[in-house]
Protein backbone atom coordinates (compact mmCIF):
# COMPACT_ATOMS: atom_id res chain seq x y z
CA UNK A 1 11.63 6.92 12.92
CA UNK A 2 9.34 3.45 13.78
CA UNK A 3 7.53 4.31 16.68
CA UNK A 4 5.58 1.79 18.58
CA UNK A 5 4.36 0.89 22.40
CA UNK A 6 4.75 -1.62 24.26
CA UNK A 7 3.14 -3.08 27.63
CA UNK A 8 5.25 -4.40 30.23
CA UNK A 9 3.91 -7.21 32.31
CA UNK A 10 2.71 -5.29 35.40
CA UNK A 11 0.44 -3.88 32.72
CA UNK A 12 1.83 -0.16 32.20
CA UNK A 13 2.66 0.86 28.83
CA UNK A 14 5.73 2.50 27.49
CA UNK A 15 6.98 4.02 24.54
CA UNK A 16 9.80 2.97 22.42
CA UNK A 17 11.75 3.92 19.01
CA UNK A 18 13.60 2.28 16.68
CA UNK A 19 15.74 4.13 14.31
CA UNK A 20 16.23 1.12 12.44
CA UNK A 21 14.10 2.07 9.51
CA UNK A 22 12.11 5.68 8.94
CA UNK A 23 9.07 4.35 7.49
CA UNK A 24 6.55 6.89 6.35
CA UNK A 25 2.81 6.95 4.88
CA UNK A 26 1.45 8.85 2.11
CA UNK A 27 -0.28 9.11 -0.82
CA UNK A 28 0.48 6.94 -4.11
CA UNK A 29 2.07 9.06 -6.68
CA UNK A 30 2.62 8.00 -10.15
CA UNK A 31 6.39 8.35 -8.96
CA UNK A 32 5.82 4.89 -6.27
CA UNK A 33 4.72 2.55 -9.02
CA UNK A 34 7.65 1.45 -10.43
CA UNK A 35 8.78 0.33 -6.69
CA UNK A 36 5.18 -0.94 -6.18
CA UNK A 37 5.09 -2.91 -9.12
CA UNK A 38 8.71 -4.22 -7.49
CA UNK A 39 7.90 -5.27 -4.53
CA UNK A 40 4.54 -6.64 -6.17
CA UNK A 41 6.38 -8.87 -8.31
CA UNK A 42 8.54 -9.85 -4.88
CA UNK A 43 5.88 -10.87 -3.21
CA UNK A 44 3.58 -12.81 -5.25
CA UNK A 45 6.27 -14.44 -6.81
CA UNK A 46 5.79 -13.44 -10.64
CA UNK A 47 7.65 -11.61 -13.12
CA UNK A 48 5.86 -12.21 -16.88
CA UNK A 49 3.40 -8.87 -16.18
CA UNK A 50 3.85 -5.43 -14.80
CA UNK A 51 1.00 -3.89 -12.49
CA UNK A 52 2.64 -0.63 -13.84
CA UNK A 53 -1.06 0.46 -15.68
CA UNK A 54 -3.37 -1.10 -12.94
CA UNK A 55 -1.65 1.35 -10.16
CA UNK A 56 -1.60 4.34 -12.40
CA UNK A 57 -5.15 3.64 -13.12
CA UNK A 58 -5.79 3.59 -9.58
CA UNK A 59 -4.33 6.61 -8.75
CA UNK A 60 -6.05 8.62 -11.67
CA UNK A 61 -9.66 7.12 -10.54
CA UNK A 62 -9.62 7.14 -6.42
CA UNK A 63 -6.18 9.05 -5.94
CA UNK A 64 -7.32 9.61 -1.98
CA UNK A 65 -7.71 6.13 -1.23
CA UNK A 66 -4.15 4.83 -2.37
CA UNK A 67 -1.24 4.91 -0.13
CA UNK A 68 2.25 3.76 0.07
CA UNK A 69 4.90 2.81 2.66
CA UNK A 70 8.43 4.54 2.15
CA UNK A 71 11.57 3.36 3.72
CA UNK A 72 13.25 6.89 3.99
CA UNK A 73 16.35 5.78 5.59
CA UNK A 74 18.37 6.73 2.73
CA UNK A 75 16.04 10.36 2.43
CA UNK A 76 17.76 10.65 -1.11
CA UNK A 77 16.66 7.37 -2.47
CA UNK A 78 13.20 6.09 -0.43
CA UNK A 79 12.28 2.55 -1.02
CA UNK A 80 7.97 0.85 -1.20
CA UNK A 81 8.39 -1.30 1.75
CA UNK A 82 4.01 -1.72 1.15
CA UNK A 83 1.21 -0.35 -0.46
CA UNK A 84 -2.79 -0.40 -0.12
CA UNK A 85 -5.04 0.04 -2.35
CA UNK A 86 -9.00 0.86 -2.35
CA UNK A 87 -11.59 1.39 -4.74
CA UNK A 88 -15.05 2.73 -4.05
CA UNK A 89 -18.67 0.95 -5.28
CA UNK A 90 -21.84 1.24 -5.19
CA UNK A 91 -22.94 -1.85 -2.62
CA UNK A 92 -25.89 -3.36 -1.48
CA UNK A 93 -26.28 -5.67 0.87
CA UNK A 94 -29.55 -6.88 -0.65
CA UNK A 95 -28.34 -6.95 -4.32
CA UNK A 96 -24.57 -8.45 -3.52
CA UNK A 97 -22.65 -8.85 -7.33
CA UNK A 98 -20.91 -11.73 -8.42
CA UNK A 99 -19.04 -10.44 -11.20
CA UNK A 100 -15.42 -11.53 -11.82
CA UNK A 101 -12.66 -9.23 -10.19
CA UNK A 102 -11.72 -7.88 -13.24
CA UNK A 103 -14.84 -6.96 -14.53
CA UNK A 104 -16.03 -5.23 -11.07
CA UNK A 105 -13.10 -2.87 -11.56
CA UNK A 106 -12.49 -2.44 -14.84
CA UNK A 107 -9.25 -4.96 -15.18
CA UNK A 108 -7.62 -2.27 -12.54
């Protein structure tokens, strides 16, 4: 279940559901990427690469800090409806790098 709030205009707020969709969050597991790299190619409009390797890689390096979005209304075959992904570095402010995306993390 989608929950969400809403404010009504005297300025209370309420809460609603929708059982539309059942939408839940959780860690990337090697089982998501296929979907990921799915909805990947969906969204930015490509299909001559798979992202297959980069999200495996990213789950093998910084597992924690990758999550995906599940459509569970069908609890028997969930769907990636979105995913995030992060990467940790060493920054500082006073030493920013310039290096090319790929070579900051390792082409994935």
């Amino acid at each position: 279940m989608v929950a969400y709030t809403t404010e009504q205009h005297d300025g209370r707020q309420t809460a609603a559901t929708s059982t539309a969709r059942q939408i839940v969050i959780r860690n990337t597991t090697p089982e998501h990427v296929q979907g990921m790299d799915k909805l990947s190619q969906l969204v930015y409009n490509y299909d001559h690469f798979s992202r297959v390797d980069e999200f495996l890689s990213q789950i093998r390096i910084f597992p924690e800090g990758q999550f995906v979005a599940l459509d569970m209304t069908i609890p028997d075959a969930p769907q990636v409806v979105g995913y995030t992904a992060s990467m940790r570095i060493n920054f500082d402010p006073a030493r920013p790098r310039f290096k090319p995306w790929a070579d900051e993390t390792g082409y994935g």
